[in-house]
N, C-alpha and C. Protein backbone atom coordinates (compact mmCIF):
# COMPACT_ATOMS: atom_id res chain seq x y z
N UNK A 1 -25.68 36.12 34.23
CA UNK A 1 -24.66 36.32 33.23
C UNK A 1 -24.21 37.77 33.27
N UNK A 2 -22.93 37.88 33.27
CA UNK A 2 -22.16 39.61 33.05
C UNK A 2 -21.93 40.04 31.92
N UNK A 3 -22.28 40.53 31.11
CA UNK A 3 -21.78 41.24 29.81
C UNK A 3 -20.85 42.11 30.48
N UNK A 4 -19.69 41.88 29.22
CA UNK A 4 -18.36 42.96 29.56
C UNK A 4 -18.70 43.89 28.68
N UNK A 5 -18.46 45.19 29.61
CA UNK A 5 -18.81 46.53 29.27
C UNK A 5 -18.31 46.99 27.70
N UNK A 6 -17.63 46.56 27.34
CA UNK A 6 -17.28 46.43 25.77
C UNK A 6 -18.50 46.15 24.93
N UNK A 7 -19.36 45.15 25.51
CA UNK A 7 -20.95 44.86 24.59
C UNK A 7 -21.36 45.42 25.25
N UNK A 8 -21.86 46.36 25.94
CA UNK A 8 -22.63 47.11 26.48
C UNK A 8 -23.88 47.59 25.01
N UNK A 9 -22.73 48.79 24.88
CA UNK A 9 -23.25 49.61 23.76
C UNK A 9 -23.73 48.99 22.68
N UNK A 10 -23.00 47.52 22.09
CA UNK A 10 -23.48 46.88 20.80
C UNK A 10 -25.12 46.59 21.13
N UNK A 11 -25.46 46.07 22.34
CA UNK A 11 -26.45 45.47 22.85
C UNK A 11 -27.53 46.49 22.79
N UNK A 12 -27.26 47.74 23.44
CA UNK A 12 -28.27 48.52 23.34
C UNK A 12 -29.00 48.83 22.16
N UNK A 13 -27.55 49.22 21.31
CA UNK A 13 -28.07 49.62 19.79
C UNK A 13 -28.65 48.61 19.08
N UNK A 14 -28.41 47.41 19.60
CA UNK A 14 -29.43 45.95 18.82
C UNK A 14 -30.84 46.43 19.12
N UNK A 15 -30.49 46.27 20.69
CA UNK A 15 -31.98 46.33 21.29
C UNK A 15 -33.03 47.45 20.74
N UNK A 16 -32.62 48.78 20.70
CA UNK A 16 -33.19 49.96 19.63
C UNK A 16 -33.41 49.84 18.57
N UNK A 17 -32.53 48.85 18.09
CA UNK A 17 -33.26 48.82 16.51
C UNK A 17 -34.23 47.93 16.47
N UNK A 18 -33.60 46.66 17.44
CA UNK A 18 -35.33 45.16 17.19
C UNK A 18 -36.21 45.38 18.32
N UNK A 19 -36.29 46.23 19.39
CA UNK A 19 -37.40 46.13 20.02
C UNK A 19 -38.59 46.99 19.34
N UNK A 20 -39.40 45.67 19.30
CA UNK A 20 -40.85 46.02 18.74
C UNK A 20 -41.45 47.23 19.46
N UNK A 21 -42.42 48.13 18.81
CA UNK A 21 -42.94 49.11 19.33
C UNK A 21 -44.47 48.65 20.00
N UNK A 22 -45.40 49.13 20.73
CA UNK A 22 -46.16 48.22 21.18
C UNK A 22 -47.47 48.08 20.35
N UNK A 23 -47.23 48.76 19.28
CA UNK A 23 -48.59 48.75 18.65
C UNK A 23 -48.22 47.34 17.94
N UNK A 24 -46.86 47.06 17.07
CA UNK A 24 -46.77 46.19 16.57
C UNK A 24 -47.05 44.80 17.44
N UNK A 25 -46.42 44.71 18.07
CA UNK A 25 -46.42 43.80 19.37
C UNK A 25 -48.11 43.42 19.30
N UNK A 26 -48.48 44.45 19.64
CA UNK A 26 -49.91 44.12 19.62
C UNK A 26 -50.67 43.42 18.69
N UNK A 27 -50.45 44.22 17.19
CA UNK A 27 -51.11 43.58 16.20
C UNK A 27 -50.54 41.85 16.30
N UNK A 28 -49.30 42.09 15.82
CA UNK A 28 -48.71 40.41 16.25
C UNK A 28 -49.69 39.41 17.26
N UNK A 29 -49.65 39.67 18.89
CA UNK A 29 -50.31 39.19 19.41
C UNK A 29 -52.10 38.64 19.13
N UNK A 30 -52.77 40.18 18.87
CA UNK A 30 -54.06 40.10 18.52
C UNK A 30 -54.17 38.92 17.54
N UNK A 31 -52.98 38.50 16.06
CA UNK A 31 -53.65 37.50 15.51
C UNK A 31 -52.83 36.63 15.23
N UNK A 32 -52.05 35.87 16.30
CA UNK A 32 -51.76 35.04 16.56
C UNK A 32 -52.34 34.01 17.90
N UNK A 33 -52.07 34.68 19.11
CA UNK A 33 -52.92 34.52 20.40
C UNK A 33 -53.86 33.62 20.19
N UNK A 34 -54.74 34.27 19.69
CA UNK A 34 -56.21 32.98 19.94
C UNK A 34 -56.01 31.71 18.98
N UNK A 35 -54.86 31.76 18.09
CA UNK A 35 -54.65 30.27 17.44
C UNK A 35 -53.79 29.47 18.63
N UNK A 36 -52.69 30.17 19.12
CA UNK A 36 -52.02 29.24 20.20
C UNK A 36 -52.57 28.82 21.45
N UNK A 37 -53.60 29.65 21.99
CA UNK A 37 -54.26 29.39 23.26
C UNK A 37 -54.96 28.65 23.02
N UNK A 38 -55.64 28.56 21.85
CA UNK A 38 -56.68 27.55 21.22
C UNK A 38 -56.03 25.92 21.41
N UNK A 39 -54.04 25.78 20.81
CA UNK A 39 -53.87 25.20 20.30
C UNK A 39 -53.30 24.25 21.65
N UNK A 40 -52.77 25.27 22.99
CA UNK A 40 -52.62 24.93 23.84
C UNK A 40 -53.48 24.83 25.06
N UNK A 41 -54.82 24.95 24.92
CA UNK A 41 -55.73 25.00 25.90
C UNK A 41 -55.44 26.09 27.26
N UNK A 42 -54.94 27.22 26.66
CA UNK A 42 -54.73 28.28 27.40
C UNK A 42 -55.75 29.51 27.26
N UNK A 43 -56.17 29.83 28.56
CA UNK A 43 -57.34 31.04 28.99
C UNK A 43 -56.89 32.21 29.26
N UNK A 44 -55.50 32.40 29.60
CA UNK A 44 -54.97 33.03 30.22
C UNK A 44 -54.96 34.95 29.07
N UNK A 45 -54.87 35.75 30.07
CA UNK A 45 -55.06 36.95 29.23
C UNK A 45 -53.43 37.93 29.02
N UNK A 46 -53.11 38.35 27.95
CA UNK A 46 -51.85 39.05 27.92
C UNK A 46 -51.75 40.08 28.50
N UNK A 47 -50.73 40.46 28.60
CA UNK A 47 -50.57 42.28 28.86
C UNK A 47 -49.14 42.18 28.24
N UNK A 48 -49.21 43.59 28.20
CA UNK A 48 -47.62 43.90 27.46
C UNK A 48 -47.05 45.31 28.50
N UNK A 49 -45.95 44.56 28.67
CA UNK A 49 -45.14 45.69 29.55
C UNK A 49 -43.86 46.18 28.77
N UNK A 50 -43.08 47.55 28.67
CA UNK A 50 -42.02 47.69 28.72
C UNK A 50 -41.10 46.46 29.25
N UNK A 51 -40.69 46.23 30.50
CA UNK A 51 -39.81 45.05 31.39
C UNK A 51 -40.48 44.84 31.99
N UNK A 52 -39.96 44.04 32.93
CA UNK A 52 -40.56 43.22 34.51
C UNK A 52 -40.70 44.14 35.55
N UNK A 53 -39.08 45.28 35.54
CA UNK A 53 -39.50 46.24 36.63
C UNK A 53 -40.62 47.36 36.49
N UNK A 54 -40.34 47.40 35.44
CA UNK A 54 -41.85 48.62 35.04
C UNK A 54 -42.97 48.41 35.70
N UNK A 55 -43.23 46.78 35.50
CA UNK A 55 -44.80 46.12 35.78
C UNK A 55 -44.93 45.79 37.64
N UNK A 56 -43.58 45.57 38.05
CA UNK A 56 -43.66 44.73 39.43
C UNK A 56 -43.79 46.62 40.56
N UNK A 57 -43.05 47.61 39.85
CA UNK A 57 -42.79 48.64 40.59
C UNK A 57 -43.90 49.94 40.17
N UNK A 58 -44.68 49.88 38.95
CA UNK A 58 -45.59 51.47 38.46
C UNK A 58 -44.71 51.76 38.14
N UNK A 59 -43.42 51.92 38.44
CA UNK A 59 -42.82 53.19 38.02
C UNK A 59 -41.99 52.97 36.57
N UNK A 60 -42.60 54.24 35.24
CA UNK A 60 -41.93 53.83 34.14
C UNK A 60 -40.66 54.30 34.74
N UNK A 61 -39.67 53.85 33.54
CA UNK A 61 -38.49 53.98 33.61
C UNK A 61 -37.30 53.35 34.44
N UNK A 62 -38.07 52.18 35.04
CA UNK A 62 -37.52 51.44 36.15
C UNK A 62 -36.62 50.17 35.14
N UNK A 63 -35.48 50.09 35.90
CA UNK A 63 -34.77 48.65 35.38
C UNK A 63 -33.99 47.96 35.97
N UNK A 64 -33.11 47.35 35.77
CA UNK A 64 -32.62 46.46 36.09
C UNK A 64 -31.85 45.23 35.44
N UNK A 65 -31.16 44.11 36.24
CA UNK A 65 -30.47 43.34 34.93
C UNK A 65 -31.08 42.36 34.81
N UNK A 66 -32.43 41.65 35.21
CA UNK A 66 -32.88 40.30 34.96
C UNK A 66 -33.87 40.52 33.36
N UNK A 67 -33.44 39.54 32.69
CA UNK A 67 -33.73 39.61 31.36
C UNK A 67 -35.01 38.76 30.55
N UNK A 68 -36.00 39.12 31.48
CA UNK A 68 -37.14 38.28 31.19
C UNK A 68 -37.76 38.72 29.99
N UNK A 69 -38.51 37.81 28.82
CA UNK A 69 -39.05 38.17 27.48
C UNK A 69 -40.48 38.08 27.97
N UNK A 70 -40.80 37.47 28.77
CA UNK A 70 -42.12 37.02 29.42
C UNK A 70 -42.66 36.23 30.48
N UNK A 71 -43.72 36.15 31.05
CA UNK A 71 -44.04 35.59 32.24
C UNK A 71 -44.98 34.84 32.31
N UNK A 72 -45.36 33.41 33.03
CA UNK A 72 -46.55 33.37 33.03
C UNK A 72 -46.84 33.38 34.56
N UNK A 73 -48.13 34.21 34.90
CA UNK A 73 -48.77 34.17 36.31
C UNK A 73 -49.64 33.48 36.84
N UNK A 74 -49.13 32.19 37.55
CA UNK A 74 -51.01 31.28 37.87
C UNK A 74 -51.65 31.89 38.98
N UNK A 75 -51.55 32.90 39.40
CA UNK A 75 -52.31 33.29 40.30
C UNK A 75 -53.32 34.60 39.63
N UNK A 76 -52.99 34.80 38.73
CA UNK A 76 -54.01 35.72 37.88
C UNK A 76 -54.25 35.31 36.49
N UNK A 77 -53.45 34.27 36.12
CA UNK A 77 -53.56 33.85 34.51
C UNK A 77 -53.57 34.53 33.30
N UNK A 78 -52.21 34.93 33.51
CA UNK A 78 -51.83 36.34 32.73
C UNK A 78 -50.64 36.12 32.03
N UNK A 79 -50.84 36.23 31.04
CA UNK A 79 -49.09 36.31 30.30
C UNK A 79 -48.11 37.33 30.30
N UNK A 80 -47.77 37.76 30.76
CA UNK A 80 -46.80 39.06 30.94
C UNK A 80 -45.79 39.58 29.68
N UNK A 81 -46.05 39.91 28.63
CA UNK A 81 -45.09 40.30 27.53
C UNK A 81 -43.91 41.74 27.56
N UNK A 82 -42.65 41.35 27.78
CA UNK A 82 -41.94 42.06 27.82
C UNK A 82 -41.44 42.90 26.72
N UNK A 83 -42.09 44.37 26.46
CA UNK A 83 -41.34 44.49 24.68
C UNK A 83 -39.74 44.89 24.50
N UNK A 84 -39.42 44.71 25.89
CA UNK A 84 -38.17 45.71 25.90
C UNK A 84 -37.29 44.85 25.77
N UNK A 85 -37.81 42.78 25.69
CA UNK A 85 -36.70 41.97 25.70
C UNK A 85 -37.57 41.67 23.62
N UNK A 86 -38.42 41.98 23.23
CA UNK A 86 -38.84 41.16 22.31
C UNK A 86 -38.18 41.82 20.98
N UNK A 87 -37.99 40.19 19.96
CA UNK A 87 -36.90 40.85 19.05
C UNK A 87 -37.75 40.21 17.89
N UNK A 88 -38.08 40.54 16.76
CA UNK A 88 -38.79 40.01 15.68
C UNK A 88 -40.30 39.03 16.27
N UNK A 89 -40.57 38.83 15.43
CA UNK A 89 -41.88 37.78 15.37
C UNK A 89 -41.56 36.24 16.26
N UNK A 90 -40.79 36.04 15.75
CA UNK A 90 -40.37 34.55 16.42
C UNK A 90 -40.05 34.67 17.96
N UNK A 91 -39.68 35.58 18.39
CA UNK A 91 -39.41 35.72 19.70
C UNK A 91 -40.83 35.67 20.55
N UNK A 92 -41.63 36.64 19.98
CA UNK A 92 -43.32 36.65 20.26
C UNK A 92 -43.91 35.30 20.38
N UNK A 93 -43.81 34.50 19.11
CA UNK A 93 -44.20 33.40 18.96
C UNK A 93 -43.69 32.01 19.90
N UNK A 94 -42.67 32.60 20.41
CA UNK A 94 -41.76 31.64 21.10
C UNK A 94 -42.28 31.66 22.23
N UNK A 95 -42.40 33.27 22.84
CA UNK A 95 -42.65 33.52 24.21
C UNK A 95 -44.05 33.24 24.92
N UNK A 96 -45.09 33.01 23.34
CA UNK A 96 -46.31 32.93 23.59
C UNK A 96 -46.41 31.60 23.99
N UNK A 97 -45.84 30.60 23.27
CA UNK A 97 -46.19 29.25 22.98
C UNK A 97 -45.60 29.01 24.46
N UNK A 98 -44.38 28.89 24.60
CA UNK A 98 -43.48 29.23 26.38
C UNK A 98 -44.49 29.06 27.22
N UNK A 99 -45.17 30.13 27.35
CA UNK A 99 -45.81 30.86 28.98
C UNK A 99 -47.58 29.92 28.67
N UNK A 100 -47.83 29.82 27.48
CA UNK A 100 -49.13 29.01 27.46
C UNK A 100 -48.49 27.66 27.89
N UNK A 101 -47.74 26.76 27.38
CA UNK A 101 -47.09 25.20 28.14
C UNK A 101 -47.43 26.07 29.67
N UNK A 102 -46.60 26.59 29.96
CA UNK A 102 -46.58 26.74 31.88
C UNK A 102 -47.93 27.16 32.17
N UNK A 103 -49.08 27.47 31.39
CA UNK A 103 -50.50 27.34 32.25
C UNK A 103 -51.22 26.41 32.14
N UNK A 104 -50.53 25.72 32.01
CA UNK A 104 -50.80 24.29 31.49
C UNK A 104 -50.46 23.45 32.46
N UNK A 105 -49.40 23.53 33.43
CA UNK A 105 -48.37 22.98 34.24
C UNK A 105 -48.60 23.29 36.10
N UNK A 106 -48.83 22.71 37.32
CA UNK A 106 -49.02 22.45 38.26
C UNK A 106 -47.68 23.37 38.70
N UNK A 107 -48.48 24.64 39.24
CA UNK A 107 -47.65 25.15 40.24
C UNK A 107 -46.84 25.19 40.91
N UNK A 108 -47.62 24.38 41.75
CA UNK A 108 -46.56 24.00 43.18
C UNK A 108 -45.50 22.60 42.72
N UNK A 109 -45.69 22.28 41.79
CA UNK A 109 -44.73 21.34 40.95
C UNK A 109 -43.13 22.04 40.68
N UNK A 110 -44.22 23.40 39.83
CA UNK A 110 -43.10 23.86 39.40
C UNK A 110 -42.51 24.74 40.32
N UNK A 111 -42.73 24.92 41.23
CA UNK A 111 -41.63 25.45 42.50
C UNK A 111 -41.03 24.55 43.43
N UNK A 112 -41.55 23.74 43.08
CA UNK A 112 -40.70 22.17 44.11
C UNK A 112 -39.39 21.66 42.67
N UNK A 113 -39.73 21.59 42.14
CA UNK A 113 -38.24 21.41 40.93
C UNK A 113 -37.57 22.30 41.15
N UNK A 114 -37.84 23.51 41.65
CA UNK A 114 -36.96 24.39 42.02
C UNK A 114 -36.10 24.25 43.20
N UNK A 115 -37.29 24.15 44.47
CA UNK A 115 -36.63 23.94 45.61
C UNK A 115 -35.68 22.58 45.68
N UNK A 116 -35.92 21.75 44.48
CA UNK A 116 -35.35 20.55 44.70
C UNK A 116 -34.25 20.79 44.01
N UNK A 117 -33.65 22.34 43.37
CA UNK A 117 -31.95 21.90 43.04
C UNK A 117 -32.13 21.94 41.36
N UNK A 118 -33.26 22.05 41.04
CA UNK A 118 -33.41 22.43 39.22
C UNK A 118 -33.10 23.81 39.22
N UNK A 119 -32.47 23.73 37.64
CA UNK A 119 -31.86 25.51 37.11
C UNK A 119 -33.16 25.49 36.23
N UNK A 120 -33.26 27.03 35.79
CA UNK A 120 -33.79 27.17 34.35
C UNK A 120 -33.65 26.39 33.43
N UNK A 121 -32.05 25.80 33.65
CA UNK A 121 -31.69 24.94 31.98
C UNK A 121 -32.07 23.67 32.48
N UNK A 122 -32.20 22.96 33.62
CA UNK A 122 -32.55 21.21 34.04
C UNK A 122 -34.25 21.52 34.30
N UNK A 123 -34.71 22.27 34.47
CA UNK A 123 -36.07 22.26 35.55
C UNK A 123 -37.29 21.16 33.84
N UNK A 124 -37.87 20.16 34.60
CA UNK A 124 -38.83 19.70 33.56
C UNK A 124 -39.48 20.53 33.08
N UNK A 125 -40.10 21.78 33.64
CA UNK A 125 -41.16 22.33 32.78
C UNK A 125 -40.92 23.40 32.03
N UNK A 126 -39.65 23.76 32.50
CA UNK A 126 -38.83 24.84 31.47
C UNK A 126 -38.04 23.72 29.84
N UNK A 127 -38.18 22.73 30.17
CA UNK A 127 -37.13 21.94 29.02
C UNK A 127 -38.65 21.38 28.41
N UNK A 128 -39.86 20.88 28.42
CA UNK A 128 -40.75 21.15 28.19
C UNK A 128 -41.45 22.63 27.18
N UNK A 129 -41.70 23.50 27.97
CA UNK A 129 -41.82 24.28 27.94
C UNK A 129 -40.94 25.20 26.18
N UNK A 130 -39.38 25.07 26.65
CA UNK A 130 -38.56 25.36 25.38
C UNK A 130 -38.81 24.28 24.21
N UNK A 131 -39.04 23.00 24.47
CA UNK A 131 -39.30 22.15 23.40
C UNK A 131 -40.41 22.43 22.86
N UNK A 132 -41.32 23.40 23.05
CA UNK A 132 -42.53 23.25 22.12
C UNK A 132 -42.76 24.52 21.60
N UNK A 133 -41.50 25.36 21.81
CA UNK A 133 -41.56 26.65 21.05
C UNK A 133 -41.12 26.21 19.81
N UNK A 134 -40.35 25.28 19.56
CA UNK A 134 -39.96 24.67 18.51
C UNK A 134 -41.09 24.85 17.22
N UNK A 135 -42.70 24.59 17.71
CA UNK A 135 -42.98 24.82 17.20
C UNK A 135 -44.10 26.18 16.22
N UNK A 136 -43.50 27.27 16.86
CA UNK A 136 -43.44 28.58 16.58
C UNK A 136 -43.94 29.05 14.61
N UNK A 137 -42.90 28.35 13.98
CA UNK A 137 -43.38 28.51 12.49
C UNK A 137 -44.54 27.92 11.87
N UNK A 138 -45.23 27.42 12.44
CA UNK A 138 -46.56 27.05 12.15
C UNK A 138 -47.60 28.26 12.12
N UNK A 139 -46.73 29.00 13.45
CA UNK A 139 -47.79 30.43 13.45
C UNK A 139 -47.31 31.62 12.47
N UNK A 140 -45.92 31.32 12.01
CA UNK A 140 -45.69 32.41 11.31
C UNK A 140 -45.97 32.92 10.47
N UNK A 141 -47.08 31.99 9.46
CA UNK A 141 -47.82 32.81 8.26
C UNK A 141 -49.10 33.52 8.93
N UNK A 142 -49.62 33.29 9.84
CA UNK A 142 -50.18 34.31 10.40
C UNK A 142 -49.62 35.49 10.77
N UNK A 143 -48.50 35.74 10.59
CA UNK A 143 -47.90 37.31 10.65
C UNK A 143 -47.63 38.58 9.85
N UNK A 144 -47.45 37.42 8.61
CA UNK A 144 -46.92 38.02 7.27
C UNK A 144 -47.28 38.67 7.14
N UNK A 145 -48.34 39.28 7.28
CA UNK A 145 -49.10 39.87 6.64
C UNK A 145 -49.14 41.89 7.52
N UNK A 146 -48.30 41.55 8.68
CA UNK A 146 -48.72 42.74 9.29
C UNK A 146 -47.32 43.78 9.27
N UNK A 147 -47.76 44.67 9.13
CA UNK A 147 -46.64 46.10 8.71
C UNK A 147 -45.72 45.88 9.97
């Protein structure tokens, strides 16, 4: 997708005001996490990055335009949290519930839906996957509570 340089600037200044700082991020995670991994039979361990390029390159300050909120890795079983895409609580909660479904989900499955001609928006385990962030507000009184 292209944003016309006209939203440029609106976008940034969103992004500065709702991107979580990482302590928050953290607290969020710390007590939510072990109810959803619990809830999804997920082992898998977080990390929190600035972006994707930060994490794929060492180098801070690195970017780029792919707009990932999070990742999941089956080859290390890692959730990858992006704070530089994350916007309130629900986004957290979304991204958590997200990437736990996909460690849940057969690999090489999910790269053959790919090779077979699935988008992000058709692929089963991404439409999966978005259907059960749905249920996100279940975790949200576990948040309330944090500054």
């Amino acid at each position: 997708m292209v944003i016309p340089p006209r939203y440029v600037s609106s976008i940034l200044i969103l992004q500065q005001k709702y991107n979580m700082n990482k302590s928050k991020l953290l607290n969020i995670i710390n007590k939510v996490y072990p109810l959803i991994s619990e809830d999804y039979s997920c082992s898998a361990k977080v990390e929190i990055h600035y972006n994707i390029y930060e994490r794929l390159s060492g180098v801070k300050g690195m970017s780029g335009t792919a707009c990932a909120q999070a990742e999941y890795d089956w080859n290390e079983n890692k959730i990858y949290i992006y704070s530089s895409k994350m916007i309130g609580e629900e986004g957290i909660l979304r991204s958590l519930i997200h990437e736990c479904v996909h460690s849940n989900q057969c690999k090489a499955k999910f790269n053959a839906y790919y090779l077979c001609g699935y988008t992000y928006e058709t692929h089963p385990y991404e439409i999966e996957a978005k259907d059960q962030e749905k249920k996100w507000k279940k975790y949200k009184q576990n948040t309330i509570r944090i500054g």
